[in-house]
PDB file of N, CA and C in Angstrom:
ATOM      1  N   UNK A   1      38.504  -3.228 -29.476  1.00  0.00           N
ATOM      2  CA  UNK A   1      37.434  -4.198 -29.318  1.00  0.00           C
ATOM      3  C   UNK A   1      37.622  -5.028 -28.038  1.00  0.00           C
ATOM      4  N   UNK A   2      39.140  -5.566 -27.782  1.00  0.00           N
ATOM      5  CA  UNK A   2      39.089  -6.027 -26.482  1.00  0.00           C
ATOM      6  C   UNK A   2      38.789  -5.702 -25.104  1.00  0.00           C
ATOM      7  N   UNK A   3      39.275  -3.957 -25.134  1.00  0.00           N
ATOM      8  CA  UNK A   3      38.862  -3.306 -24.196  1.00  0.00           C
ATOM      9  C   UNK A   3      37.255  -3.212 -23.747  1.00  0.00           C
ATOM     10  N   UNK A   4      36.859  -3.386 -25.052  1.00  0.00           N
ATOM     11  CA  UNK A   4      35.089  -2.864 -24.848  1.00  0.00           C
ATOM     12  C   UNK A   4      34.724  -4.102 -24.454  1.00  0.00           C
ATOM     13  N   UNK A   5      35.037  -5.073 -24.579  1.00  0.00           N
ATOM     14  CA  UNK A   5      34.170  -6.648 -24.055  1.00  0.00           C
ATOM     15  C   UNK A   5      34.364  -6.436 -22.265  1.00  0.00           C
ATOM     16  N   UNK A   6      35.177  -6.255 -21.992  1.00  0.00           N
ATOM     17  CA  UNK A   6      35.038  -6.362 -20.042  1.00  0.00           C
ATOM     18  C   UNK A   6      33.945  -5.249 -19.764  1.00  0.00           C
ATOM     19  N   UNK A   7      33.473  -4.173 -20.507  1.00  0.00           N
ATOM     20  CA  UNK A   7      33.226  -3.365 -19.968  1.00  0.00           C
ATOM     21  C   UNK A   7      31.398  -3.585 -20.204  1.00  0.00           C
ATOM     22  N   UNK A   8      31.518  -4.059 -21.767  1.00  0.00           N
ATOM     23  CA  UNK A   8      30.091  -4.768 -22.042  1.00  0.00           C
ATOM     24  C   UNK A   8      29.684  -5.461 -20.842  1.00  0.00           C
ATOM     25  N   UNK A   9      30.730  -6.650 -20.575  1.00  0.00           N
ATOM     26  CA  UNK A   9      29.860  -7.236 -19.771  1.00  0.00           C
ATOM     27  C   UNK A   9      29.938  -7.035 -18.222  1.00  0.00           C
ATOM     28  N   UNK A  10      30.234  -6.214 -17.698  1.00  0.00           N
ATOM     29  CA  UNK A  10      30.166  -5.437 -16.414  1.00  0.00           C
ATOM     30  C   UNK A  10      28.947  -4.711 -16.304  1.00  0.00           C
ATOM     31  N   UNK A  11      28.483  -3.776 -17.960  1.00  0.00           N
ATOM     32  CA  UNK A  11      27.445  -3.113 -18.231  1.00  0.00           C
ATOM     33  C   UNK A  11      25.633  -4.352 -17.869  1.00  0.00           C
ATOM     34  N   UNK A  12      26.332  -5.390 -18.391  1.00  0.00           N
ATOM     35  CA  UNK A  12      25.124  -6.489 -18.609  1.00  0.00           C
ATOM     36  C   UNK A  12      24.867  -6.847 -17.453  1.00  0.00           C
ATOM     37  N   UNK A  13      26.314  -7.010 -16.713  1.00  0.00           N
ATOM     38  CA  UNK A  13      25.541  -7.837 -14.856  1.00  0.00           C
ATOM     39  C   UNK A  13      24.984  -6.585 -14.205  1.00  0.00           C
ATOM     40  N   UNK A  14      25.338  -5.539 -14.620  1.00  0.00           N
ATOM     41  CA  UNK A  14      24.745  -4.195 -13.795  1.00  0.00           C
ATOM     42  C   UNK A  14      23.115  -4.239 -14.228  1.00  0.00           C
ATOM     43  N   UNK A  15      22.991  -4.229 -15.522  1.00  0.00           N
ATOM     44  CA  UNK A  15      21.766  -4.213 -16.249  1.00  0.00           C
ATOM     45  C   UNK A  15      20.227  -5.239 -15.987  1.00  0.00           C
ATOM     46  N   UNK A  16      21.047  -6.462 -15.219  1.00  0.00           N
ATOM     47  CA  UNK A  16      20.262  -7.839 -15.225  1.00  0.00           C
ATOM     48  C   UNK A  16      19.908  -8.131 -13.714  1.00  0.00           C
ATOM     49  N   UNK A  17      20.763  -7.012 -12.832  1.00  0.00           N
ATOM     50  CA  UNK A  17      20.570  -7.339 -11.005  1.00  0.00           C
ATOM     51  C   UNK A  17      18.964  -6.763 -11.096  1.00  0.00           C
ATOM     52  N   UNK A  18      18.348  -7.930 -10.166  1.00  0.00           N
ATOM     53  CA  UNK A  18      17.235  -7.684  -9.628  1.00  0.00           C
ATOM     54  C   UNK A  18      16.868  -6.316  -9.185  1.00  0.00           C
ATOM     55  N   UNK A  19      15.935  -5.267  -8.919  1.00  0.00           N
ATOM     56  CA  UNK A  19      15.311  -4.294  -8.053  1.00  0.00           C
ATOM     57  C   UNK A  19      15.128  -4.929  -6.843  1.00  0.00           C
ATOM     58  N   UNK A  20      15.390  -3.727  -5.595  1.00  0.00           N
ATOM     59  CA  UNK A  20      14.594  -4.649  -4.535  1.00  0.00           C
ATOM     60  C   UNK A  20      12.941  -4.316  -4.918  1.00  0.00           C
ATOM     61  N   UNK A  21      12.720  -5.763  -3.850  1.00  0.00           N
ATOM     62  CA  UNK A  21      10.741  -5.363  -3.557  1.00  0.00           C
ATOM     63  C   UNK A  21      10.646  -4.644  -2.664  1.00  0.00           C
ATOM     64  N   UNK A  22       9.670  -4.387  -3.142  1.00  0.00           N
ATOM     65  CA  UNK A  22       8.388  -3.790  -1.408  1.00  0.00           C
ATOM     66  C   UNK A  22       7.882  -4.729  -0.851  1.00  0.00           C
ATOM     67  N   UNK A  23       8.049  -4.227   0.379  1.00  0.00           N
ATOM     68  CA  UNK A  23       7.729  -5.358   1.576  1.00  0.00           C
ATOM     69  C   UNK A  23       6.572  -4.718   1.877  1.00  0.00           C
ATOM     70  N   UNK A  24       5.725  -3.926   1.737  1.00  0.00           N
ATOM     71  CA  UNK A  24       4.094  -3.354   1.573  1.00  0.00           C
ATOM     72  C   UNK A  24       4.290  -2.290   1.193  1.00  0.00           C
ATOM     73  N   UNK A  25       3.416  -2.469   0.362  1.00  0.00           N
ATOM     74  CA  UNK A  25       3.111  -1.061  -0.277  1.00  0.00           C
ATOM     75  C   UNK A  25       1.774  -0.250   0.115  1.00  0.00           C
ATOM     76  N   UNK A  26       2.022  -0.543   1.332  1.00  0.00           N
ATOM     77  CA  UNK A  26       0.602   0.242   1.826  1.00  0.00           C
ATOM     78  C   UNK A  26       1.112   0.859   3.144  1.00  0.00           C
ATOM     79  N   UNK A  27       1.082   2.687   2.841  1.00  0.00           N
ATOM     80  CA  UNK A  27       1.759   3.390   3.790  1.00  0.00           C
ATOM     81  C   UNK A  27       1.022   3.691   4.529  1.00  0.00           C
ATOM     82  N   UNK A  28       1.338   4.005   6.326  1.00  0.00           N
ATOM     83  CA  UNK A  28       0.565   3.804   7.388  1.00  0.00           C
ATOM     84  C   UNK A  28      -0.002   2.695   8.087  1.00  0.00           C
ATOM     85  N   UNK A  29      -0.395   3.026   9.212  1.00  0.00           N
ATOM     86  CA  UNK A  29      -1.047   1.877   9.645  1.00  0.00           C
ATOM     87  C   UNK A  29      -2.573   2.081  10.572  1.00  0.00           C
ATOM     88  N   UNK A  30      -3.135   2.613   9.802  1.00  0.00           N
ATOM     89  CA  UNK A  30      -4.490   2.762  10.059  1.00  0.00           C
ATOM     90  C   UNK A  30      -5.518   1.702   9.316  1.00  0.00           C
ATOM     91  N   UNK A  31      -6.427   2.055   9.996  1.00  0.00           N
ATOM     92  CA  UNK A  31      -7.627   0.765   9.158  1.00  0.00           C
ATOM     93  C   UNK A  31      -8.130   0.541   7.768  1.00  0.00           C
ATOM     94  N   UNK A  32      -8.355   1.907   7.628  1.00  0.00           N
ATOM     95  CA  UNK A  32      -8.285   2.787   6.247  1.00  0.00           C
ATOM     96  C   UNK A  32      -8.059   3.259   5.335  1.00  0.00           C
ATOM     97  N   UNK A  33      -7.791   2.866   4.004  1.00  0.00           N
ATOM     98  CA  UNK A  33      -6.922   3.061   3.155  1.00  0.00           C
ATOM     99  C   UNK A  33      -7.434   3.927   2.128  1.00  0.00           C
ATOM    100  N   UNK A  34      -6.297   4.962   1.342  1.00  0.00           N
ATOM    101  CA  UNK A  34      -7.171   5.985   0.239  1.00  0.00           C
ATOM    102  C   UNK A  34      -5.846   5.244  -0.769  1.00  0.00           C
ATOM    103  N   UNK A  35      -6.742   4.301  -1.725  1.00  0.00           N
ATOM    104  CA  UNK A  35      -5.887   4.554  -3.089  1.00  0.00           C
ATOM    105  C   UNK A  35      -6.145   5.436  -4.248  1.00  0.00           C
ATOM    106  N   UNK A  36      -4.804   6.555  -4.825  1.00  0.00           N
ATOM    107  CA  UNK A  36      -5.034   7.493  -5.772  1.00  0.00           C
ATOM    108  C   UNK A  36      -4.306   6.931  -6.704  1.00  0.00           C
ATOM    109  N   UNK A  37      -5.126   7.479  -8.023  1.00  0.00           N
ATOM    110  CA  UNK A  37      -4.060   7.388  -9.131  1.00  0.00           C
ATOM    111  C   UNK A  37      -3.721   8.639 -10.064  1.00  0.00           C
ATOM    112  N   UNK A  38      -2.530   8.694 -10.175  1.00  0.00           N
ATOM    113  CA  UNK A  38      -1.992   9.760 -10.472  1.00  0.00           C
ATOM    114  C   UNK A  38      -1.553   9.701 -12.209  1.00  0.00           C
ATOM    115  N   UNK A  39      -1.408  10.881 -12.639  1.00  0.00           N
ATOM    116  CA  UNK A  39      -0.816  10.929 -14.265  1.00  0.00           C
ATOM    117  C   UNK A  39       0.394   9.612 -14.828  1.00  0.00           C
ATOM    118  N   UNK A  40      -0.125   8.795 -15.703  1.00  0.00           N
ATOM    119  CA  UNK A  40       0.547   8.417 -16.270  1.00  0.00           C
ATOM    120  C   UNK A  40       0.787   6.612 -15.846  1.00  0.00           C
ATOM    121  N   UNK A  41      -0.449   6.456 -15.150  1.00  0.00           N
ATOM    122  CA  UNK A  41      -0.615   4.931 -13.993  1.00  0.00           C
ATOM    123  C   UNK A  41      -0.196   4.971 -12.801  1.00  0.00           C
ATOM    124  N   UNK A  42       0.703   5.487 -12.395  1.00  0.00           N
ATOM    125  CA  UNK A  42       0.761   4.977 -11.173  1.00  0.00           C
ATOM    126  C   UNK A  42       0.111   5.813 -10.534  1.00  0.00           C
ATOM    127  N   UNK A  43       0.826   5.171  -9.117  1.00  0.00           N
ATOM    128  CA  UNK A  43      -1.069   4.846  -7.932  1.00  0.00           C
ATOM    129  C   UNK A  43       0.161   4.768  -6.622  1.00  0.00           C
ATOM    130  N   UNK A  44      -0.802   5.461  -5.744  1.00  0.00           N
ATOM    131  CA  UNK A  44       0.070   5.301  -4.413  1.00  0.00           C
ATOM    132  C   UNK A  44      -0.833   4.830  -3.292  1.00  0.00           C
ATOM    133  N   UNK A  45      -0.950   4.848  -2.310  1.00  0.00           N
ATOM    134  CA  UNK A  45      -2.042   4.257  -1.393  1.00  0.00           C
ATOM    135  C   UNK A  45      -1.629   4.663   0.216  1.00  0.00           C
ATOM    136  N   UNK A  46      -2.566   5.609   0.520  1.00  0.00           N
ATOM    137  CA  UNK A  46      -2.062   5.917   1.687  1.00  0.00           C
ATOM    138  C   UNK A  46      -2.815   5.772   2.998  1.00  0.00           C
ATOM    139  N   UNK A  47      -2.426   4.725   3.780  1.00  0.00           N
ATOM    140  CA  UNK A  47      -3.243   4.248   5.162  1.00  0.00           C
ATOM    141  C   UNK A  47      -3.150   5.129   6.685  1.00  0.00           C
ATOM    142  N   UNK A  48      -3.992   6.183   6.127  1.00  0.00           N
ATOM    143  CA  UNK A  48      -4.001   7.391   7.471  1.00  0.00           C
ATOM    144  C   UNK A  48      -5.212   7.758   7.743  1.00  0.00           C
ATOM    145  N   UNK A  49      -6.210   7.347   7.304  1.00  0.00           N
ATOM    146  CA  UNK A  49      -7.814   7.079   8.017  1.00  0.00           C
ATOM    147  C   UNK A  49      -8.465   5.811   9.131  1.00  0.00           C
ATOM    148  N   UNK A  50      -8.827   6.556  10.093  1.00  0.00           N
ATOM    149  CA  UNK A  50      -9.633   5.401  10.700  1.00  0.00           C
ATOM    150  C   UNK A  50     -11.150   5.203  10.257  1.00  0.00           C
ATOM    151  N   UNK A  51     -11.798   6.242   9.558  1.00  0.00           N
ATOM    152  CA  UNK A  51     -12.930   5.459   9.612  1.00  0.00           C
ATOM    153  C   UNK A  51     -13.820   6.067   7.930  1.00  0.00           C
ATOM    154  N   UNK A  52     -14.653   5.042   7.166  1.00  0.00           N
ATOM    155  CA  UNK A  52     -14.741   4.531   5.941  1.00  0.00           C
ATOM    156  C   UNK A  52     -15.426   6.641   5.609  1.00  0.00           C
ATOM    157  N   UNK A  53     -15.826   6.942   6.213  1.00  0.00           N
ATOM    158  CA  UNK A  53     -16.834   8.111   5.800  1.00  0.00           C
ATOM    159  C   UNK A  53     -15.273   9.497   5.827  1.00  0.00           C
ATOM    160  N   UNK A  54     -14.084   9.490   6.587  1.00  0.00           N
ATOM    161  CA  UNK A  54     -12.947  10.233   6.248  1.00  0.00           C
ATOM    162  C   UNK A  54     -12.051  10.321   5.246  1.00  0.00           C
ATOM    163  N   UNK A  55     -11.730   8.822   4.772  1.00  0.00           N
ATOM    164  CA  UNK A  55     -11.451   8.462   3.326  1.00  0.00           C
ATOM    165  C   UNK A  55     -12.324   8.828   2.275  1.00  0.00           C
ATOM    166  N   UNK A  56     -13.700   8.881   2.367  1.00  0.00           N
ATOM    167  CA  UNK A  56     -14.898   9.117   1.239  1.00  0.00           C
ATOM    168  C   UNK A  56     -15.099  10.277   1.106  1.00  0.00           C
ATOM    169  N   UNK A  57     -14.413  11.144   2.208  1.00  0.00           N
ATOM    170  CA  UNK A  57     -14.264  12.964   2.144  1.00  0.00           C
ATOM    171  C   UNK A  57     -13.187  13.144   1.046  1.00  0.00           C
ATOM    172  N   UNK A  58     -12.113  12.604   1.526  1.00  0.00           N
ATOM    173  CA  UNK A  58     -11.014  12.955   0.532  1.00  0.00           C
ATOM    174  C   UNK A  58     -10.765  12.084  -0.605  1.00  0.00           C
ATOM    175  N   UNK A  59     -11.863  11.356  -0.665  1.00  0.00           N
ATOM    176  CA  UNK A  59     -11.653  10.715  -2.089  1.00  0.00           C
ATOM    177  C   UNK A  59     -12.228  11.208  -3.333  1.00  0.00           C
ATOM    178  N   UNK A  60     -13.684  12.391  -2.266  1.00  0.00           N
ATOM    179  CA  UNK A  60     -14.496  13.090  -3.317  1.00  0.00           C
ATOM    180  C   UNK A  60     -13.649  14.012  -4.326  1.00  0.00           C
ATOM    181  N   UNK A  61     -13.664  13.334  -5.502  1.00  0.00           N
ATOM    182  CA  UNK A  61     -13.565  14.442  -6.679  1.00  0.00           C
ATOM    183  C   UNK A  61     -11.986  14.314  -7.349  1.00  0.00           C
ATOM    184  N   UNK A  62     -11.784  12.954  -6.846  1.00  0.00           N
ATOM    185  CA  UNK A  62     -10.886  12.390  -7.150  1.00  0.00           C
ATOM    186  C   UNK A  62     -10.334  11.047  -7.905  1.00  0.00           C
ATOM    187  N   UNK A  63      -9.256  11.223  -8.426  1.00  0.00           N
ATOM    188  CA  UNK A  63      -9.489   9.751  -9.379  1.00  0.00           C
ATOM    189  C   UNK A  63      -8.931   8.348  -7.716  1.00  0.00           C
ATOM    190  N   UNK A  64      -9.640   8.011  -7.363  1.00  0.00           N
ATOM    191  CA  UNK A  64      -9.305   7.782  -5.876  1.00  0.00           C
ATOM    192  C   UNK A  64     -10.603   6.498  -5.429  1.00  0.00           C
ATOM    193  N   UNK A  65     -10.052   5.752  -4.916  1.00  0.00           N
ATOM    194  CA  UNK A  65     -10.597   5.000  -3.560  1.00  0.00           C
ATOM    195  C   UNK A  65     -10.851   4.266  -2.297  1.00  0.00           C
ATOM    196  N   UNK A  66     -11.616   4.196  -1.737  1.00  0.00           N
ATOM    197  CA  UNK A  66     -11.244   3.862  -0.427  1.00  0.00           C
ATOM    198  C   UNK A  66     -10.998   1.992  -0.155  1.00  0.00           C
ATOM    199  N   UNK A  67      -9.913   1.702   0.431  1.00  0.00           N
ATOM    200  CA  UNK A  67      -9.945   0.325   0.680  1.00  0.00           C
ATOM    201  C   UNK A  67      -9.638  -0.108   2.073  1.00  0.00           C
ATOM    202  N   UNK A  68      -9.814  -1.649   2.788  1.00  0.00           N
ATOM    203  CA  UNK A  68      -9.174  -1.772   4.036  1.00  0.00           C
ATOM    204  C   UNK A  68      -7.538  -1.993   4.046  1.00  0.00           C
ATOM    205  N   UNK A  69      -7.299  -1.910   5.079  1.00  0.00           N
ATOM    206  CA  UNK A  69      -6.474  -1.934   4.750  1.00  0.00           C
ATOM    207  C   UNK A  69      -5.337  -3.820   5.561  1.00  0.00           C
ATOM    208  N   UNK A  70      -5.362  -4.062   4.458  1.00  0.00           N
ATOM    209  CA  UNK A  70      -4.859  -5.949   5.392  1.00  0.00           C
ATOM    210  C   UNK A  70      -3.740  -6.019   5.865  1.00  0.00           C
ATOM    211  N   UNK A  71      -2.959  -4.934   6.252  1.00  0.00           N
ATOM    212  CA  UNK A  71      -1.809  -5.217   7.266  1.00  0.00           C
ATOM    213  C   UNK A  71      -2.591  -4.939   8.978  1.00  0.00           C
ATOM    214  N   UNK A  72      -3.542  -4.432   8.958  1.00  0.00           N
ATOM    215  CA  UNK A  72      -3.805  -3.980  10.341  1.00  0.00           C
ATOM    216  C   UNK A  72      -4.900  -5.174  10.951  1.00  0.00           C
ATOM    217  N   UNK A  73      -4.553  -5.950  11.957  1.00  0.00           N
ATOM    218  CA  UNK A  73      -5.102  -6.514  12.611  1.00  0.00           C
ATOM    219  C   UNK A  73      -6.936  -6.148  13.107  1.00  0.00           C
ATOM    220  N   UNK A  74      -8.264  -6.686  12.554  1.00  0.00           N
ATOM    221  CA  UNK A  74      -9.372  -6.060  13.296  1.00  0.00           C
ATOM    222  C   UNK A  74      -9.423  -6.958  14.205  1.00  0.00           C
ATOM    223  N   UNK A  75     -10.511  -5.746  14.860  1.00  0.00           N
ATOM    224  CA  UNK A  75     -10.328  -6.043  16.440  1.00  0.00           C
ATOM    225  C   UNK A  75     -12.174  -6.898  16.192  1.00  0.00           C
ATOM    226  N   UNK A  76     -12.588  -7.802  16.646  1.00  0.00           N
ATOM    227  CA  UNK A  76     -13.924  -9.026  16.408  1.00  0.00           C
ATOM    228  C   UNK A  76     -14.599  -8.137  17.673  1.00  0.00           C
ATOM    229  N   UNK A  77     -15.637  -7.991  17.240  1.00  0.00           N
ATOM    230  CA  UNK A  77     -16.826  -7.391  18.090  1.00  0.00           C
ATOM    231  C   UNK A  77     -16.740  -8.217  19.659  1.00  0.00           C
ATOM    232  N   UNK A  78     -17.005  -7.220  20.505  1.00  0.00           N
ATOM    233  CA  UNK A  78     -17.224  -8.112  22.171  1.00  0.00           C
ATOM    234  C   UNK A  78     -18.172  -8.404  22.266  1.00  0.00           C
ATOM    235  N   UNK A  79     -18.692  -8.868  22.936  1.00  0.00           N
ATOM    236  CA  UNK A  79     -20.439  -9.902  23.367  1.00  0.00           C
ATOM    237  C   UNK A  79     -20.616  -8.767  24.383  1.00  0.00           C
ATOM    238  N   UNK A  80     -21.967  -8.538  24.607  1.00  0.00           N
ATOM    239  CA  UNK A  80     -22.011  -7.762  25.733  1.00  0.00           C
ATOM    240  C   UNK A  80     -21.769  -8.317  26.685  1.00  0.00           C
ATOM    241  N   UNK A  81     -21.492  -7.197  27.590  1.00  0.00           N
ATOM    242  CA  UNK A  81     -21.145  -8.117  29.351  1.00  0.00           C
ATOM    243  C   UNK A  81     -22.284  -7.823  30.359  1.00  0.00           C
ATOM    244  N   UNK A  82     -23.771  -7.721  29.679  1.00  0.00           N
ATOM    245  CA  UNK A  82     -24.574  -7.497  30.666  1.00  0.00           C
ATOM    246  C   UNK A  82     -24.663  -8.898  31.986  1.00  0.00           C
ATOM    247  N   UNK A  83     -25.796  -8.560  32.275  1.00  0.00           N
ATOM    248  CA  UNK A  83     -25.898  -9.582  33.619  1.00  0.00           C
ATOM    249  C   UNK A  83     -26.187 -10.539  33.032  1.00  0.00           C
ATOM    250  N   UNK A  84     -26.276 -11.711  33.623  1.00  0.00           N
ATOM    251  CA  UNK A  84     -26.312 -12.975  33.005  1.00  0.00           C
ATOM    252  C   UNK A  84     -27.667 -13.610  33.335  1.00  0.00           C
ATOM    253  N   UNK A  85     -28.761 -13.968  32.655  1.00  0.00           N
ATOM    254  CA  UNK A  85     -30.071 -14.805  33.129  1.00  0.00           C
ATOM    255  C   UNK A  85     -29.571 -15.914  34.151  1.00  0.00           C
ATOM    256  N   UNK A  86     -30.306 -15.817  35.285  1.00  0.00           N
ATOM    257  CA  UNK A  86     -30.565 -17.319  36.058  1.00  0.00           C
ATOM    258  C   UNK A  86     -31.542 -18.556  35.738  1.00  0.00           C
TER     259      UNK A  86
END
């Protein structure tokens, strides 16, 4: 019995250490994101599309959808640079 107590509780601090996190869980870095879900809940999400109608190809027929993706910086529309009225 004495023997088994050090080993219990060696078993318990092993048992009770944190997991690491994910620091994003959103792979790639495109604009575009395809989240799938697969057998049994989980779901993976993969950011390798640039544009909303390439994701909606490969999402067809799938338990799947398309999202943005918020690690990637958008780029804000330019003003045109025509000539300027006097």
């Amino acid at each position: 019995m004495m023997r088994a107590l050090p080993l219990l509780f060696i078993v318990g601090i092993i048992m009770s250490a944190p997991a690491p996190a994910a620091a994003q869980r959103f792979g790639g870095n495109a604009p575009v994101c395809l989240q799938k879900w697969e057998w049994g809940g989980a779901s993976s999400i993969r950011c390798q599309y640039s544009t909303w109608e390439e994701c909606k190809a490969s999402a067809a027929g799938l338990s799947a959808m398309c999202l943005q993706n918020p690690y990637v910086q958008q780029q804000p529309p330019h003003p045109d640079r025509g000539p300027r009225p006097r």
